[in-house]
PDB file of N, CA and C in Angstrom:
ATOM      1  N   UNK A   1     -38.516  34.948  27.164  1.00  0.00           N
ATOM      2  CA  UNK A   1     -38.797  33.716  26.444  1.00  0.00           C
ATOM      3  C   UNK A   1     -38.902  33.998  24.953  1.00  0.00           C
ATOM      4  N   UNK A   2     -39.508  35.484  24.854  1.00  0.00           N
ATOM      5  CA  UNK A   2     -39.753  35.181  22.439  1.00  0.00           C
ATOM      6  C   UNK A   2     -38.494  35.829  22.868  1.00  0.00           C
ATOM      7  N   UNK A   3     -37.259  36.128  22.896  1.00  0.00           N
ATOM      8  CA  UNK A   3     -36.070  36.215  22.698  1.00  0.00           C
ATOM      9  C   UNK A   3     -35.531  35.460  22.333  1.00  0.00           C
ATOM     10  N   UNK A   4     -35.269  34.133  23.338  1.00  0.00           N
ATOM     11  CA  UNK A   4     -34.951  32.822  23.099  1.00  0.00           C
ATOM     12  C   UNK A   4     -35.127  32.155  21.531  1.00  0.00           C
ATOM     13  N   UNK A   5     -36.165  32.487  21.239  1.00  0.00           N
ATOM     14  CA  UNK A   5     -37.148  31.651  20.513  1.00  0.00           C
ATOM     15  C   UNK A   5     -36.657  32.345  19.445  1.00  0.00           C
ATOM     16  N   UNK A   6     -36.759  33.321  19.318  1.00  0.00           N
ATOM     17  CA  UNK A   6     -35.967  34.801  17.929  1.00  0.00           C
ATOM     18  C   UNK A   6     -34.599  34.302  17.674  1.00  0.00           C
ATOM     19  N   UNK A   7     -33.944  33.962  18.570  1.00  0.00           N
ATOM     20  CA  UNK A   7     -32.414  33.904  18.806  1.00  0.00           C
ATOM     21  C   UNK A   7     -32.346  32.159  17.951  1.00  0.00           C
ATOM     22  N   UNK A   8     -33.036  31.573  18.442  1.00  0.00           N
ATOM     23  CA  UNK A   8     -32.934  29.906  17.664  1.00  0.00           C
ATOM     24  C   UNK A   8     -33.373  29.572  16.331  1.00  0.00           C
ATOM     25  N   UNK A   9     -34.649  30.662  15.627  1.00  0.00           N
ATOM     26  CA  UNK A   9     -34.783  30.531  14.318  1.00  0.00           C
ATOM     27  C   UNK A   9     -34.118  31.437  13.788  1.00  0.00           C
ATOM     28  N   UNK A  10     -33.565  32.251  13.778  1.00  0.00           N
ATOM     29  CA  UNK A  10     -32.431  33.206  13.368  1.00  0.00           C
ATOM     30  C   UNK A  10     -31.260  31.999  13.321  1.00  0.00           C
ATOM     31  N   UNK A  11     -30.579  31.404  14.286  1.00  0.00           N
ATOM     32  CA  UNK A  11     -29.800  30.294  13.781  1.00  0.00           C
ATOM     33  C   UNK A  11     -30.231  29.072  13.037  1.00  0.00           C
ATOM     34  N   UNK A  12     -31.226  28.734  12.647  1.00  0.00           N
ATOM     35  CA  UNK A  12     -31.439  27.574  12.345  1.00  0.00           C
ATOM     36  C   UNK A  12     -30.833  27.697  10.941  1.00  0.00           C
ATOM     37  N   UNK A  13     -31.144  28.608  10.344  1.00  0.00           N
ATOM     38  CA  UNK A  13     -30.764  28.409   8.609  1.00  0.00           C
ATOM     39  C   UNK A  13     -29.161  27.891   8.785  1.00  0.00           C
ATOM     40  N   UNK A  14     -28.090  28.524   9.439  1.00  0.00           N
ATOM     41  CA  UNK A  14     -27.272  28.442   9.641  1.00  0.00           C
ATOM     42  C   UNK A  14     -26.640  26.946  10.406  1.00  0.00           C
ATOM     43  N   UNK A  15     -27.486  26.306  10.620  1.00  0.00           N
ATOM     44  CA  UNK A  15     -27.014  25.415  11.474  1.00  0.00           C
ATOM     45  C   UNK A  15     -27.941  24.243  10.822  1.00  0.00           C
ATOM     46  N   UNK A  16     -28.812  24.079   9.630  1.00  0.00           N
ATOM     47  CA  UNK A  16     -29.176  23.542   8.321  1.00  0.00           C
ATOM     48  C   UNK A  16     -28.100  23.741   7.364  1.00  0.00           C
ATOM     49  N   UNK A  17     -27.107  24.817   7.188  1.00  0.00           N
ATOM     50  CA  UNK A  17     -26.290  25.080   5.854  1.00  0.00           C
ATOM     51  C   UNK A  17     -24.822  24.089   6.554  1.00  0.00           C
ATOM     52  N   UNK A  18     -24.623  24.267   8.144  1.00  0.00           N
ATOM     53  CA  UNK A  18     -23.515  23.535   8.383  1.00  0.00           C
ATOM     54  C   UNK A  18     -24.131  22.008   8.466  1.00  0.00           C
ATOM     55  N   UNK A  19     -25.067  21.385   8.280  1.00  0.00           N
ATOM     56  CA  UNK A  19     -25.307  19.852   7.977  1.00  0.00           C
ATOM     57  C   UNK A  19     -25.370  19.430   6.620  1.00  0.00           C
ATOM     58  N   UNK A  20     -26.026  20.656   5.869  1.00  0.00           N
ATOM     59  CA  UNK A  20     -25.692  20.290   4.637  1.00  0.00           C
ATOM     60  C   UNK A  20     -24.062  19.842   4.107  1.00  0.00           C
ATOM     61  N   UNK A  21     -23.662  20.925   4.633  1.00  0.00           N
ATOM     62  CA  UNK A  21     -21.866  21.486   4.478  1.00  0.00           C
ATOM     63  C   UNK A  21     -21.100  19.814   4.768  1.00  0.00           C
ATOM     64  N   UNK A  22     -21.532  19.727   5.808  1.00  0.00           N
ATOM     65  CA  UNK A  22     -20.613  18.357   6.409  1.00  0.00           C
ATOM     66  C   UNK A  22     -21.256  17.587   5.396  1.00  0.00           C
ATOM     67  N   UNK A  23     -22.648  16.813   5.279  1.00  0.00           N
ATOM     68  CA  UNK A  23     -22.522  15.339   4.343  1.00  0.00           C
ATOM     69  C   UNK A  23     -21.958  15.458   3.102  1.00  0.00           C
ATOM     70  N   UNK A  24     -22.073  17.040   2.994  1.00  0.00           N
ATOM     71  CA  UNK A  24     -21.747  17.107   1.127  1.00  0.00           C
ATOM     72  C   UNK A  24     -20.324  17.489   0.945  1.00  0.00           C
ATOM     73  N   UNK A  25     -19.444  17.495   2.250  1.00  0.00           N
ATOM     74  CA  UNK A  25     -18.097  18.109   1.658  1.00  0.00           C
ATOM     75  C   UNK A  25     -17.201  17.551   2.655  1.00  0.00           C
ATOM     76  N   UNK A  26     -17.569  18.065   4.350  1.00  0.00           N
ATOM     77  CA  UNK A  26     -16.292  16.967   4.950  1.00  0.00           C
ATOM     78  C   UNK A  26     -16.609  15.532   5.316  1.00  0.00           C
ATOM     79  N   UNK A  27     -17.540  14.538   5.544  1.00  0.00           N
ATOM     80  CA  UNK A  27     -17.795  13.700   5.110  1.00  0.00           C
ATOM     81  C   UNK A  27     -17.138  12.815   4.057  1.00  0.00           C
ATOM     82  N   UNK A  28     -17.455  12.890   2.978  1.00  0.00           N
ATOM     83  CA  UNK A  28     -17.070  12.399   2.022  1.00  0.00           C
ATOM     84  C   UNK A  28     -15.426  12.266   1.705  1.00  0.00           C
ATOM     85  N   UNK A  29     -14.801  13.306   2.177  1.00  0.00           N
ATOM     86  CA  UNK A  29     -13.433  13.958   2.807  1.00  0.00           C
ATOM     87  C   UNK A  29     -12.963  13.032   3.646  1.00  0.00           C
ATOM     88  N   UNK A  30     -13.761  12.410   4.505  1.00  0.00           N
ATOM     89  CA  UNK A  30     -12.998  11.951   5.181  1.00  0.00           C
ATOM     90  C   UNK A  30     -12.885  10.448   5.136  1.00  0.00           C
ATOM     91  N   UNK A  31     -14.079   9.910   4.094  1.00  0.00           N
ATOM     92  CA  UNK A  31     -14.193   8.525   4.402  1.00  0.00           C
ATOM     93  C   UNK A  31     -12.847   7.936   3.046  1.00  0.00           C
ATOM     94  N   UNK A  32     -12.365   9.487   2.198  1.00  0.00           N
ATOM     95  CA  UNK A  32     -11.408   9.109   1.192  1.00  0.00           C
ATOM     96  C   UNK A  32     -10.338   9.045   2.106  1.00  0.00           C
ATOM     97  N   UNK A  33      -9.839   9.932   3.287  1.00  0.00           N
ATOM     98  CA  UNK A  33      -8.631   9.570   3.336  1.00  0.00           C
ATOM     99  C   UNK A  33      -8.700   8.460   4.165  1.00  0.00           C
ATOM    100  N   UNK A  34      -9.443   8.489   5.088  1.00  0.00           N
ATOM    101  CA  UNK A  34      -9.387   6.984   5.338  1.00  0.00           C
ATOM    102  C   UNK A  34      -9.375   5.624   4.628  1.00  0.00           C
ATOM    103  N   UNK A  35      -9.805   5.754   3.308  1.00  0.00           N
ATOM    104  CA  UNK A  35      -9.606   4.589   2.243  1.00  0.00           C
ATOM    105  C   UNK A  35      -8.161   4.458   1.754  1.00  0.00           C
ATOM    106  N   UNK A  36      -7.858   5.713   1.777  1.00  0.00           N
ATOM    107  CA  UNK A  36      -6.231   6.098   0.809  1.00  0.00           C
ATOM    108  C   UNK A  36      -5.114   5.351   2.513  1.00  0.00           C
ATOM    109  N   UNK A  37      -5.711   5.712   3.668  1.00  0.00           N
ATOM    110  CA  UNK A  37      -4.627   5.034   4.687  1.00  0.00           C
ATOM    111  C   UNK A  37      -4.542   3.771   4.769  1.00  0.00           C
ATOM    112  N   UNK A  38      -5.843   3.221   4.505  1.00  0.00           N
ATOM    113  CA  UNK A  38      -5.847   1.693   4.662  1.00  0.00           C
ATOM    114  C   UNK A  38      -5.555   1.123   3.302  1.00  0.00           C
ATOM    115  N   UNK A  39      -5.334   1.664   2.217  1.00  0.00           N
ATOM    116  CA  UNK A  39      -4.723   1.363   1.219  1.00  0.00           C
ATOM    117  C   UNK A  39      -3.131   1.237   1.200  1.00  0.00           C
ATOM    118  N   UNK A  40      -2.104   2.314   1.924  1.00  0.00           N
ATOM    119  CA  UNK A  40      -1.315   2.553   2.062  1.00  0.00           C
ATOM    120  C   UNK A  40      -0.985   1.765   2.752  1.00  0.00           C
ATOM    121  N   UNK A  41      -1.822   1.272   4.488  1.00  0.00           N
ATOM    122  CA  UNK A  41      -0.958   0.032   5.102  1.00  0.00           C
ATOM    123  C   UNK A  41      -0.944  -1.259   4.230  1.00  0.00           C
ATOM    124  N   UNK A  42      -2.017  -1.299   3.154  1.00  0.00           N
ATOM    125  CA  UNK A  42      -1.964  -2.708   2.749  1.00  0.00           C
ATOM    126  C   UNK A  42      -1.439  -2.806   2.073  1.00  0.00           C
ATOM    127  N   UNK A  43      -0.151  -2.073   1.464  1.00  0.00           N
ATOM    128  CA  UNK A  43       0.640  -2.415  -0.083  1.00  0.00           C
ATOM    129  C   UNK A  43       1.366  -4.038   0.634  1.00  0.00           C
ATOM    130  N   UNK A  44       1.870  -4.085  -0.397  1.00  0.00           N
ATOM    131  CA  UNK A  44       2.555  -5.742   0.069  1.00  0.00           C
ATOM    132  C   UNK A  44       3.884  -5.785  -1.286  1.00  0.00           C
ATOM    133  N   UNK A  45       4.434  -6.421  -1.165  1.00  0.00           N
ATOM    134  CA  UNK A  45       5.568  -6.675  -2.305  1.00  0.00           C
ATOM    135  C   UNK A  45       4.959  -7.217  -3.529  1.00  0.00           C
ATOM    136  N   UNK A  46       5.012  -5.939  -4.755  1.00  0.00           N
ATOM    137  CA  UNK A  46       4.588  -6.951  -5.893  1.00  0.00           C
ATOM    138  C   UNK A  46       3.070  -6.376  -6.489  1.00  0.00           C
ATOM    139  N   UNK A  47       2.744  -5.273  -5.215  1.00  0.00           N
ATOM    140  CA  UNK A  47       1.549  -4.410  -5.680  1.00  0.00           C
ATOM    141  C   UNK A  47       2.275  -3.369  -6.979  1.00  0.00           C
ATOM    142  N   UNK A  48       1.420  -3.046  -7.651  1.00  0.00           N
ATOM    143  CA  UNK A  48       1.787  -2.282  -8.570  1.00  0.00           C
ATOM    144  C   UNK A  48       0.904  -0.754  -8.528  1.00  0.00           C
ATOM    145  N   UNK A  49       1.537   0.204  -8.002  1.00  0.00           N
ATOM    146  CA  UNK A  49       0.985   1.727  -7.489  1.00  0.00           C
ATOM    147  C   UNK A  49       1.469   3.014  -8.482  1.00  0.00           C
ATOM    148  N   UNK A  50       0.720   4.471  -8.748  1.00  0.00           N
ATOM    149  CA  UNK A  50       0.802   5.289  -9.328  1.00  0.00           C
ATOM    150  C   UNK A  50       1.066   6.371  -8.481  1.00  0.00           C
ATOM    151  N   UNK A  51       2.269   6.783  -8.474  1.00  0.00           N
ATOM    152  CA  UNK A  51       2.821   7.961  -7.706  1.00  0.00           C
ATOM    153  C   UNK A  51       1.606   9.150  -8.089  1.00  0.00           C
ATOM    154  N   UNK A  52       2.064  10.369  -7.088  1.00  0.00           N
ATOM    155  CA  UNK A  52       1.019  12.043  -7.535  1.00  0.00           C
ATOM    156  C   UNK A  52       2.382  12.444  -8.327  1.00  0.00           C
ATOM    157  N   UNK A  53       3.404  11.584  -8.692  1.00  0.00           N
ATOM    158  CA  UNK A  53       3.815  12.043 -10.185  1.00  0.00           C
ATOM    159  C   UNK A  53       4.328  11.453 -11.303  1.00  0.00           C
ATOM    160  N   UNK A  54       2.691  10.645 -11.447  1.00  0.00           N
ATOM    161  CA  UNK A  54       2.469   9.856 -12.231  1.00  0.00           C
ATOM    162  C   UNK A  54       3.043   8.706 -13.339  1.00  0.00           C
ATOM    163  N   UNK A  55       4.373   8.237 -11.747  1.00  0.00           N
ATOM    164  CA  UNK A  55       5.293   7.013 -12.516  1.00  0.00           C
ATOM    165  C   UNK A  55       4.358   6.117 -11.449  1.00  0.00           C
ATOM    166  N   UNK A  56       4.504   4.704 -12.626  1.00  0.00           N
ATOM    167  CA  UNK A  56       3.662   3.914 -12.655  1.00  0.00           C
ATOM    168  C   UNK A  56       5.481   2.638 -11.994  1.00  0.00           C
ATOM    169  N   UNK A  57       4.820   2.194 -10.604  1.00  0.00           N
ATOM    170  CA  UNK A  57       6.381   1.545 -10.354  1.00  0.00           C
ATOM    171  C   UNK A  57       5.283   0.090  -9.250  1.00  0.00           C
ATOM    172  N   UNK A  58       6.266  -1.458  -9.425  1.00  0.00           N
ATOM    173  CA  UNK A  58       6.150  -2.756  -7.918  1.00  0.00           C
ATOM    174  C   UNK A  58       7.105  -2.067  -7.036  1.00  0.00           C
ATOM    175  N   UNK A  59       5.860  -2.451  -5.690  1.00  0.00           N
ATOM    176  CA  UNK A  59       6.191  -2.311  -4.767  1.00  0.00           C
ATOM    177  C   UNK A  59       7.529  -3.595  -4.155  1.00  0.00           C
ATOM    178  N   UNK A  60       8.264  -3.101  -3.516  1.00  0.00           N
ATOM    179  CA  UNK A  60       9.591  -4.083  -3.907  1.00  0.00           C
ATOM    180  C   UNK A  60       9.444  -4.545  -1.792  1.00  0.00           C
ATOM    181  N   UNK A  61       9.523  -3.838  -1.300  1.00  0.00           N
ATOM    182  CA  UNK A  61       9.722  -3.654   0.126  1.00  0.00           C
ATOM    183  C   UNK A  61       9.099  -2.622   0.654  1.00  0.00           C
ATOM    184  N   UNK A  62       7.658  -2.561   1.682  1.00  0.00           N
ATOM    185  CA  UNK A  62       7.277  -1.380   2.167  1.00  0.00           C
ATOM    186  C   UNK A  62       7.741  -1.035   3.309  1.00  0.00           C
ATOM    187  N   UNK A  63       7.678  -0.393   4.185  1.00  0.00           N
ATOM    188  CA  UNK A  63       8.726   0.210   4.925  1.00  0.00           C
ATOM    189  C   UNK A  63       7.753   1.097   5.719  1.00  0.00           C
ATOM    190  N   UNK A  64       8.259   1.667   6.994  1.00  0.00           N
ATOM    191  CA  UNK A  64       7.272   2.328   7.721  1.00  0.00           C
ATOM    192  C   UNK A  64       7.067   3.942   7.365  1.00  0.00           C
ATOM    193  N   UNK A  65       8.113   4.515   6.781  1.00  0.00           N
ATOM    194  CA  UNK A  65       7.703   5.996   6.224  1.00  0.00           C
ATOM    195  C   UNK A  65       8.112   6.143   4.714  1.00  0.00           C
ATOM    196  N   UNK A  66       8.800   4.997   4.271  1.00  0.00           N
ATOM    197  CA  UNK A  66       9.246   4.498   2.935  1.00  0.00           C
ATOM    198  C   UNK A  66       8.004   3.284   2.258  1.00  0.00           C
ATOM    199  N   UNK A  67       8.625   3.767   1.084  1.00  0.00           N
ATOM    200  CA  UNK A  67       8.237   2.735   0.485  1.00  0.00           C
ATOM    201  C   UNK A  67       9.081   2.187  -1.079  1.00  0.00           C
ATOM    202  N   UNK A  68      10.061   1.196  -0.560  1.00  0.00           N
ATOM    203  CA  UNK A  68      10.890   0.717  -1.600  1.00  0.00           C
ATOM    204  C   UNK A  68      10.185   0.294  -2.837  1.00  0.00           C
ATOM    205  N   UNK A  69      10.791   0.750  -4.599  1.00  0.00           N
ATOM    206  CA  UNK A  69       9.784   0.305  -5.594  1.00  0.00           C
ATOM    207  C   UNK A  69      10.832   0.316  -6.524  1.00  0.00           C
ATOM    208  N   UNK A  70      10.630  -0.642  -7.454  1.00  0.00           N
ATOM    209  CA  UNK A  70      10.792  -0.988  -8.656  1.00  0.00           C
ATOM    210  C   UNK A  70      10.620  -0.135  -9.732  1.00  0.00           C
ATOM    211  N   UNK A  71      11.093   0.821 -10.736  1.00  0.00           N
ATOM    212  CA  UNK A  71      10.522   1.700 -11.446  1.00  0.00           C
ATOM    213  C   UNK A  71      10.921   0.578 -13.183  1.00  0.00           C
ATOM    214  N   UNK A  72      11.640  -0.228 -13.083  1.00  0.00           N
ATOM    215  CA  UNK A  72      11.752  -1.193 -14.354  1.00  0.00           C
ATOM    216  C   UNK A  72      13.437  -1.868 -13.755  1.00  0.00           C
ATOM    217  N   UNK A  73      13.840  -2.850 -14.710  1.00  0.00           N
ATOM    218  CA  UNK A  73      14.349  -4.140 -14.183  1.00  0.00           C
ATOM    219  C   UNK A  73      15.740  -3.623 -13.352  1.00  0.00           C
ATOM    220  N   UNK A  74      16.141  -2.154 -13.934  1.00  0.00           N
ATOM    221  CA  UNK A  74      17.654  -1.832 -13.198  1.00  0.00           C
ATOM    222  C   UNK A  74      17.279  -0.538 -12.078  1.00  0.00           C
ATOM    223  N   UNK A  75      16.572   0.037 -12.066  1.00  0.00           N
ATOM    224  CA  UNK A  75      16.009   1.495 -10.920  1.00  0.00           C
ATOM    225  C   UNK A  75      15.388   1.032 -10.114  1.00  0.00           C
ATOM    226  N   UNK A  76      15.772   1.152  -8.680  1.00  0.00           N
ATOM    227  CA  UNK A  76      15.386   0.891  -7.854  1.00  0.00           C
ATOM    228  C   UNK A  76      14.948   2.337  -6.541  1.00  0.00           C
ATOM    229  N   UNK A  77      13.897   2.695  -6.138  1.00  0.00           N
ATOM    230  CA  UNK A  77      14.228   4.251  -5.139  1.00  0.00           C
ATOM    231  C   UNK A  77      13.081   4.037  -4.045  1.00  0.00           C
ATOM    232  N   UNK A  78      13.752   5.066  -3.328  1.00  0.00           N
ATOM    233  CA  UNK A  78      12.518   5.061  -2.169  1.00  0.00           C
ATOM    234  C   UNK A  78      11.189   6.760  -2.448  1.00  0.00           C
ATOM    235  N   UNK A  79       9.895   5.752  -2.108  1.00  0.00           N
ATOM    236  CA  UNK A  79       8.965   6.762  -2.304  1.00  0.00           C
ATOM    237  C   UNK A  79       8.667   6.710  -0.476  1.00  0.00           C
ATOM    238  N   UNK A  80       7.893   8.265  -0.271  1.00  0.00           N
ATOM    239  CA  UNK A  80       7.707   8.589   0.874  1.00  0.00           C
ATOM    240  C   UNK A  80       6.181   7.911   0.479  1.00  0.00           C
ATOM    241  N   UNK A  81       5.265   7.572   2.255  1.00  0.00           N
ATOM    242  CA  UNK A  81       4.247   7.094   1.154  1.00  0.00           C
ATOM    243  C   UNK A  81       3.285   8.515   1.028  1.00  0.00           C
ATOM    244  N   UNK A  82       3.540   9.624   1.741  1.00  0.00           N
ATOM    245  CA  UNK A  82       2.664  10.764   1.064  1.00  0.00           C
ATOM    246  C   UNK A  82       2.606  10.901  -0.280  1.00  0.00           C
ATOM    247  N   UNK A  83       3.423  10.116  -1.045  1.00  0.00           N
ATOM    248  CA  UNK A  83       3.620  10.607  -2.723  1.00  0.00           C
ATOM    249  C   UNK A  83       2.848   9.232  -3.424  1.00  0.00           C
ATOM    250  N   UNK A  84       2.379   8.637  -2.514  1.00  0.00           N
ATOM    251  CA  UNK A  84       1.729   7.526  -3.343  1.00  0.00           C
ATOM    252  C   UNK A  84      -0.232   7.869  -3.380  1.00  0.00           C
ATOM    253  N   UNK A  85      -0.932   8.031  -5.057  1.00  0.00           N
ATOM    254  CA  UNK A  85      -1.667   8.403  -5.075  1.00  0.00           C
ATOM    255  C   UNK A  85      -2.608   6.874  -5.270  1.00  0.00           C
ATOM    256  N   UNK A  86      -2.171   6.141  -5.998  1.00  0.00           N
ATOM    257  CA  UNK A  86      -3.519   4.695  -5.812  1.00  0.00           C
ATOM    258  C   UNK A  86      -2.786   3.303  -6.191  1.00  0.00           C
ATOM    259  N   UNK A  87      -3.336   2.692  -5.917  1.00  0.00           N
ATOM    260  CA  UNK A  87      -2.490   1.258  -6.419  1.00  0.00           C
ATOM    261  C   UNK A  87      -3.755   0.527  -7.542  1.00  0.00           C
ATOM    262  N   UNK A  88      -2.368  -0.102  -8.236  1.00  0.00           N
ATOM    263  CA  UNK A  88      -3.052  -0.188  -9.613  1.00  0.00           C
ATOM    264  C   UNK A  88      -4.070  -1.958  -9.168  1.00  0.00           C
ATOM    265  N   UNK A  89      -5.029  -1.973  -9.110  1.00  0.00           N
ATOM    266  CA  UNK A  89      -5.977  -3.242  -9.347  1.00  0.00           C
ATOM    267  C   UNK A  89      -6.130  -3.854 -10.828  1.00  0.00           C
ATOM    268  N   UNK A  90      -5.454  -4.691 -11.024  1.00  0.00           N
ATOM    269  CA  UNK A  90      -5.317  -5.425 -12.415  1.00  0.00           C
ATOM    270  C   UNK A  90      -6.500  -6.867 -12.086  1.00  0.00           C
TER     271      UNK A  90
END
């Protein structure tokens, strides 16, 4: 039985540093990408979004692994939506 008991406060620090670990790092981790997915299903035609390389383009037609955009009145291309980092809120 004080084996037991040796063996569980010997882990505790360790198993205090992994609760810390989670609220302060994957947590927070996760409630972004979940914001960034439900951002991504909601583009609509006419949203205006900032690529991760940092062209600023309307969304023209979204698409299920595409996403058709406007980059000014004559360029037209397809973004994957992994490359889309936020949509612009005006």
């Amino acid at each position: 039985m004080q084996n037991g008991g040796h063996i569980l406060t010997s882990l505790l620090p360790l198993i205090v540093l992994f609760g810390i670990f989670y609220f302060l790092v994957i947590r927070p981790q996760q409630k972004q990408a979940k914001a960034h997915k439900e951002m991504l299903e909601a583009l609509k035609k006419g949203d205006k979004i900032i690529t991760n390389g940092g062209l600023i383009c309307e969304v023209i037609k979204p698409e299920k692994d595409f996403i058709k955009v406007k980059l000014n009145d004559e360029n037209f291309v397809k973004i994957s939506r992994e490359y889309i980092a936020k949509k612009i809120d005006e």
